[in-house]
PDB file of N, CA and C in Angstrom:
ATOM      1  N   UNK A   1     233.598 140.813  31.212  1.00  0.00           N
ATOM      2  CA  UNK A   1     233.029 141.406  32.422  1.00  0.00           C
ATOM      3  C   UNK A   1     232.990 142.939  32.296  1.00  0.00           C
ATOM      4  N   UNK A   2     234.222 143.653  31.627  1.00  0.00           N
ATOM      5  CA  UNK A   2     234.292 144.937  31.716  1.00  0.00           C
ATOM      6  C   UNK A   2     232.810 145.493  30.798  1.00  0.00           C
ATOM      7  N   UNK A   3     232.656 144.645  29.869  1.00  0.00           N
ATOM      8  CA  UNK A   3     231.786 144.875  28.371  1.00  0.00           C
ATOM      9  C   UNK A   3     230.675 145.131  28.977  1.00  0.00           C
ATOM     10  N   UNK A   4     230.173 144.400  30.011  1.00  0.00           N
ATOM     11  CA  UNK A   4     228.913 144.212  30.621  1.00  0.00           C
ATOM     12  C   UNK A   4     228.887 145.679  31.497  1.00  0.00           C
ATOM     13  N   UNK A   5     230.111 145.814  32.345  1.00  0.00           N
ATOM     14  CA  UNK A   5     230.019 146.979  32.880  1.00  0.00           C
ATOM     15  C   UNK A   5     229.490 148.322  32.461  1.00  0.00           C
ATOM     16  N   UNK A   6     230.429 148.648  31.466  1.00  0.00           N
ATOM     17  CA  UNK A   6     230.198 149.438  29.760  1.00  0.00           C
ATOM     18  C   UNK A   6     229.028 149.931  29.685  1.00  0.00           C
ATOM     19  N   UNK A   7     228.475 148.621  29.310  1.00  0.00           N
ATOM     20  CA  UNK A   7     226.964 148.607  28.493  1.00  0.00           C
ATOM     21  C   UNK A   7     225.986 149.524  29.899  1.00  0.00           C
ATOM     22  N   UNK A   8     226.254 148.771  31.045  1.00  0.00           N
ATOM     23  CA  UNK A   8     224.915 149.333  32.201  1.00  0.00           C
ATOM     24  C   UNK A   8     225.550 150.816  32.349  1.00  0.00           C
ATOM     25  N   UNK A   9     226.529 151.400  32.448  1.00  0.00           N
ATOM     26  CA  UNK A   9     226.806 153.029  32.611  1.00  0.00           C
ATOM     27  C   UNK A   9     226.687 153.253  31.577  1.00  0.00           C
ATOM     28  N   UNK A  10     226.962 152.800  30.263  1.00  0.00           N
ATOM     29  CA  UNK A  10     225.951 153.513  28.967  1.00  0.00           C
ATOM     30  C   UNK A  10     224.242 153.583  29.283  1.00  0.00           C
ATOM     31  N   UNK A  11     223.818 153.093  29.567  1.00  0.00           N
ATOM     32  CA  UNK A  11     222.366 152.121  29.635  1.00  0.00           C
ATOM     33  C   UNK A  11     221.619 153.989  30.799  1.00  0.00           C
ATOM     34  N   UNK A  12     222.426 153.707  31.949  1.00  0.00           N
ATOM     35  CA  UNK A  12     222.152 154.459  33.042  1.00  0.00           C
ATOM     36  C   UNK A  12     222.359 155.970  32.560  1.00  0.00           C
ATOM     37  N   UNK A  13     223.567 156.364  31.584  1.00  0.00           N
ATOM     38  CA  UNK A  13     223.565 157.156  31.271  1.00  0.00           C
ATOM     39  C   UNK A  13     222.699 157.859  30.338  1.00  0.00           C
ATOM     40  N   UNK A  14     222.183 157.181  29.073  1.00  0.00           N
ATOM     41  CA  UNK A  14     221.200 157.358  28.572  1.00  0.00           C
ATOM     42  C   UNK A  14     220.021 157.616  29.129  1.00  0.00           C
ATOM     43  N   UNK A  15     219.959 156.895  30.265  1.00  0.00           N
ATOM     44  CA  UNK A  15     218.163 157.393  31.082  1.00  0.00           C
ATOM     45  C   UNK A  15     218.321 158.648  31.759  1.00  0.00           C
ATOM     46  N   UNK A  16     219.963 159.601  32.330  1.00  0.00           N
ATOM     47  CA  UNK A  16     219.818 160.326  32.734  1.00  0.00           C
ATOM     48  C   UNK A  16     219.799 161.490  31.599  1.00  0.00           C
ATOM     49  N   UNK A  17     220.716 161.370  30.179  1.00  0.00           N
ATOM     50  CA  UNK A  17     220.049 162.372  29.681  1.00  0.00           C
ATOM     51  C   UNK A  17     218.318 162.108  29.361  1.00  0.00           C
ATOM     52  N   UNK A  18     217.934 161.487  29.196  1.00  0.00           N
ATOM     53  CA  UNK A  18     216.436 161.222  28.899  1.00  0.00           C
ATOM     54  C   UNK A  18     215.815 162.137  29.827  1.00  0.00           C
ATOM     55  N   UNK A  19     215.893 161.886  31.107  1.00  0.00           N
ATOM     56  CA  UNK A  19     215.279 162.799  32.159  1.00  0.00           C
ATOM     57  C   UNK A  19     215.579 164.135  31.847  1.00  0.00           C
ATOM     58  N   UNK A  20     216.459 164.477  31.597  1.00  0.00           N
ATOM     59  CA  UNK A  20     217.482 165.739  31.528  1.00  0.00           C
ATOM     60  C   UNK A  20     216.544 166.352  30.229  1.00  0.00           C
ATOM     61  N   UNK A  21     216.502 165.996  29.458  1.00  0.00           N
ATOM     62  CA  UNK A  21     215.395 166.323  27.956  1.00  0.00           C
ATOM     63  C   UNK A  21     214.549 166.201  28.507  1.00  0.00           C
ATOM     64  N   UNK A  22     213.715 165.598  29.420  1.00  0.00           N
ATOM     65  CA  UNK A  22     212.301 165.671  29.233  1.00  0.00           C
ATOM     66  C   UNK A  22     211.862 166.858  30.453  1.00  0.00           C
ATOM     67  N   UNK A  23     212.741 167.299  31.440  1.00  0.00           N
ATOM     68  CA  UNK A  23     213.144 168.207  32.127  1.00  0.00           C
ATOM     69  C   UNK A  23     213.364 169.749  31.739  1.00  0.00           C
ATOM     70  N   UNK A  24     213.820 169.656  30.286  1.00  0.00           N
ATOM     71  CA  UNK A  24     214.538 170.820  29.694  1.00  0.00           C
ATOM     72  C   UNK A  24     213.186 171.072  29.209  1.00  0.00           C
ATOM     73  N   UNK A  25     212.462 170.295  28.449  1.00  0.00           N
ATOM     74  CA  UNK A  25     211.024 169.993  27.616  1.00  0.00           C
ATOM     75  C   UNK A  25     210.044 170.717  28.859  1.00  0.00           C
ATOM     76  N   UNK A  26     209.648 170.100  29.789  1.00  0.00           N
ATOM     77  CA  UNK A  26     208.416 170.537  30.946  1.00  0.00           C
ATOM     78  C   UNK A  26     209.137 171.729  30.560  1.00  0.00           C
ATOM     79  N   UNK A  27     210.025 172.775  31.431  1.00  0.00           N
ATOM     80  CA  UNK A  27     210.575 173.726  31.658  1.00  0.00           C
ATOM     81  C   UNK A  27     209.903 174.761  30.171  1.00  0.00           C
ATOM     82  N   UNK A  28     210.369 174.713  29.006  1.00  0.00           N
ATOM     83  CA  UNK A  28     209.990 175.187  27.918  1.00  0.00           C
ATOM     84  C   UNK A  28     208.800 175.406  27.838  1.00  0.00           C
ATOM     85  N   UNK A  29     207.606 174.418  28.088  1.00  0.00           N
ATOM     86  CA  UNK A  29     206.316 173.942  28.068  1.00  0.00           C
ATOM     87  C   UNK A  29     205.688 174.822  29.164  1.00  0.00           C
ATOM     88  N   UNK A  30     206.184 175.626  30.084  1.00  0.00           N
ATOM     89  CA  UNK A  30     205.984 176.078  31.150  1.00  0.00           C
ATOM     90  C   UNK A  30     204.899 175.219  32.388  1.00  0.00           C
ATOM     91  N   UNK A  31     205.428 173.414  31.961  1.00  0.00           N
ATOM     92  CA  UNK A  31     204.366 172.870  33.375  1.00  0.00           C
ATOM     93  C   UNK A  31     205.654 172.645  34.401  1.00  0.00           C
ATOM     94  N   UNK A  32     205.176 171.986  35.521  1.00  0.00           N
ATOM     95  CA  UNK A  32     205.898 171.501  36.286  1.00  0.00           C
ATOM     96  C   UNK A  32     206.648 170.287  36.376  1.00  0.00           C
ATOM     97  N   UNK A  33     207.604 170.476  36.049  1.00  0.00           N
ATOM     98  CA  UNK A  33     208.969 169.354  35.634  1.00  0.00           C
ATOM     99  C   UNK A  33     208.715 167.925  36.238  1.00  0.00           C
ATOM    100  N   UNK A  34     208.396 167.991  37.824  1.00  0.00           N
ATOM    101  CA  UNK A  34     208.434 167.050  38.287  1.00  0.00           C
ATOM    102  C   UNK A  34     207.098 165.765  37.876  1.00  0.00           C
ATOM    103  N   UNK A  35     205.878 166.194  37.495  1.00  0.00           N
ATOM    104  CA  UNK A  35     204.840 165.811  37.032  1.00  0.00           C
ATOM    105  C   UNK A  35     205.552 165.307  35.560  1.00  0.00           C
ATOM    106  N   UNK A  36     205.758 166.128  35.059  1.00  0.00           N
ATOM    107  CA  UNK A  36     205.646 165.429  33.262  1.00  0.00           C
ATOM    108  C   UNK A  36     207.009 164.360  33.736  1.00  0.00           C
ATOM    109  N   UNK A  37     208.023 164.678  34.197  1.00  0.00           N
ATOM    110  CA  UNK A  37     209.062 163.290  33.897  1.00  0.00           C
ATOM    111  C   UNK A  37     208.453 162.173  35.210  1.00  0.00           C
ATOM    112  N   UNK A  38     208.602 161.169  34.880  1.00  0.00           N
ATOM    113  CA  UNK A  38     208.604 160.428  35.694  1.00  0.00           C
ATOM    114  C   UNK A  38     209.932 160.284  36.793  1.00  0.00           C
TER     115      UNK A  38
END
């Protein structure tokens, strides 16, 4: 049960750095953050 737990706050965590990079990315790119990430 814990394993399963694990895995989805790994899982969740990974999508928030994802956002977080693709956030850092718009920003660099000079568009508007909220448009390029989903």
């Amino acid at each position: 049960m814990t394993d399963t737990i694990d895995e989805l706050l790994i899982f969740n965590w990974l999508e928030q750095i994802d956002w977080i990079y693709c956030y850092i990315f718009a920003l660099v790119a000079s568009q508007i953050p909220f448009i390029s990430c989903g």
